[in-house]
Protein backbone atom coordinates (compact mmCIF):
# COMPACT_ATOMS: atom_id res chain seq x y z
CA UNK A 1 118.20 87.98 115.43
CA UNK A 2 116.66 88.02 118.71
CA UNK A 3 113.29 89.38 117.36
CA UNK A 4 113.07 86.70 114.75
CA UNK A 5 112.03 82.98 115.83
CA UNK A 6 111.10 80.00 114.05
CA UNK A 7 108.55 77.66 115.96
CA UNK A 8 106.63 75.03 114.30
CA UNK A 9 103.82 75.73 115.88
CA UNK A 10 103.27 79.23 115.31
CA UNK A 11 102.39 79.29 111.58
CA UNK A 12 103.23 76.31 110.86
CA UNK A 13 107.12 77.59 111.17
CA UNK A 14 107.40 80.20 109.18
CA UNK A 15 110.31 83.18 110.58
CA UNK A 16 108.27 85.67 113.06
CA UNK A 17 108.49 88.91 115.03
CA UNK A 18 108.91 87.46 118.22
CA UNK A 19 105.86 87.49 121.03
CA UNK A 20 103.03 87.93 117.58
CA UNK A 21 101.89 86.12 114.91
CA UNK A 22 103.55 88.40 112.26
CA UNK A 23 105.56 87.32 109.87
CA UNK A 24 108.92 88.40 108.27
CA UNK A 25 107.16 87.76 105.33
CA UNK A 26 103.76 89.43 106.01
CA UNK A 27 106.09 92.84 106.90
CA UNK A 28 107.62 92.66 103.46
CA UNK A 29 104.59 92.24 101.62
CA UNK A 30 103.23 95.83 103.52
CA UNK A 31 106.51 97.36 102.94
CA UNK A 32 106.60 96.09 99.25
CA UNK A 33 102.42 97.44 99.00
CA UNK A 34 104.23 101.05 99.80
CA UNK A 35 103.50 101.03 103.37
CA UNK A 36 105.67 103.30 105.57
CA UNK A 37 107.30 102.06 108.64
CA UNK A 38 104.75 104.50 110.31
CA UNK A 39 101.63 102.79 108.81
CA UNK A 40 102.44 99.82 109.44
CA UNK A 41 103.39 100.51 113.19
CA UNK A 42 100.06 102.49 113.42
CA UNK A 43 98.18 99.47 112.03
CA UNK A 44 100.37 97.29 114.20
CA UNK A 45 101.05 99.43 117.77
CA UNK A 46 102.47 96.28 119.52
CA UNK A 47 105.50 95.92 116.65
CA UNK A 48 108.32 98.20 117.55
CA UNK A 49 110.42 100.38 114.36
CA UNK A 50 113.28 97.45 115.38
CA UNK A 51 111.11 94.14 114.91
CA UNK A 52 110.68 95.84 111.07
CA UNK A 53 114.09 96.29 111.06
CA UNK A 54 114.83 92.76 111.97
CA UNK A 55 112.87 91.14 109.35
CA UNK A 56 114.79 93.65 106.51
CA UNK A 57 117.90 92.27 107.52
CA UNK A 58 116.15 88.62 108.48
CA UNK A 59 115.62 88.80 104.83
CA UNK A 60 118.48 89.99 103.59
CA UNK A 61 120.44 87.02 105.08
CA UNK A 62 118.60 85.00 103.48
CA UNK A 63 119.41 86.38 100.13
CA UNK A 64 123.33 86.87 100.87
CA UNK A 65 123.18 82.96 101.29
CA UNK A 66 121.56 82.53 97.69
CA UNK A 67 123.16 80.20 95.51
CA UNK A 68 122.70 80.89 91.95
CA UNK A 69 123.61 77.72 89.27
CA UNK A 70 123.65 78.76 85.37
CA UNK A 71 122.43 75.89 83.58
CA UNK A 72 122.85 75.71 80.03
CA UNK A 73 120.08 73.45 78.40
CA UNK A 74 121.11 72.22 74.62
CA UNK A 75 118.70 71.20 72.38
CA UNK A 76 118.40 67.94 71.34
């Protein structure tokens, strides 16, 4: 996860590509809008194919680490 950081001062800490202002989040939302890798490095020409890459699987560890609780809520 070299190409992710966290620093509190950059965006007020959210996870980013490394040496930008991007955010792992900010790349998901183009990828999930149906931009291609290529658009968004066209858009983007100082993010490499590999700092997209690391916010997929920034993301996805995130996700493996999920918890999920069922709660069952009775009426009362």
């Amino acid at each position: 996860m070299e190409r992710i950081i966290i620093d509190q001062k950059i965006l007020a800490g959210k996870p980013i590509i490394k040496g930008t202002r991007i955010s792992v989040e900010f790349i998901l939302e183009m990828l999930s809008s149906g931009m291609s890798f290529e658009n968004i490095l066209e858009e983007y020409p100082h993010l490499k194919k590999e700092d997209i890459l690391a916010a997929l699987v920034y993301a996805t560890s995130l996700l493996k680490r999920e918890e999920i609780y069922s709660v069952k809520i009775e009426k009362i």
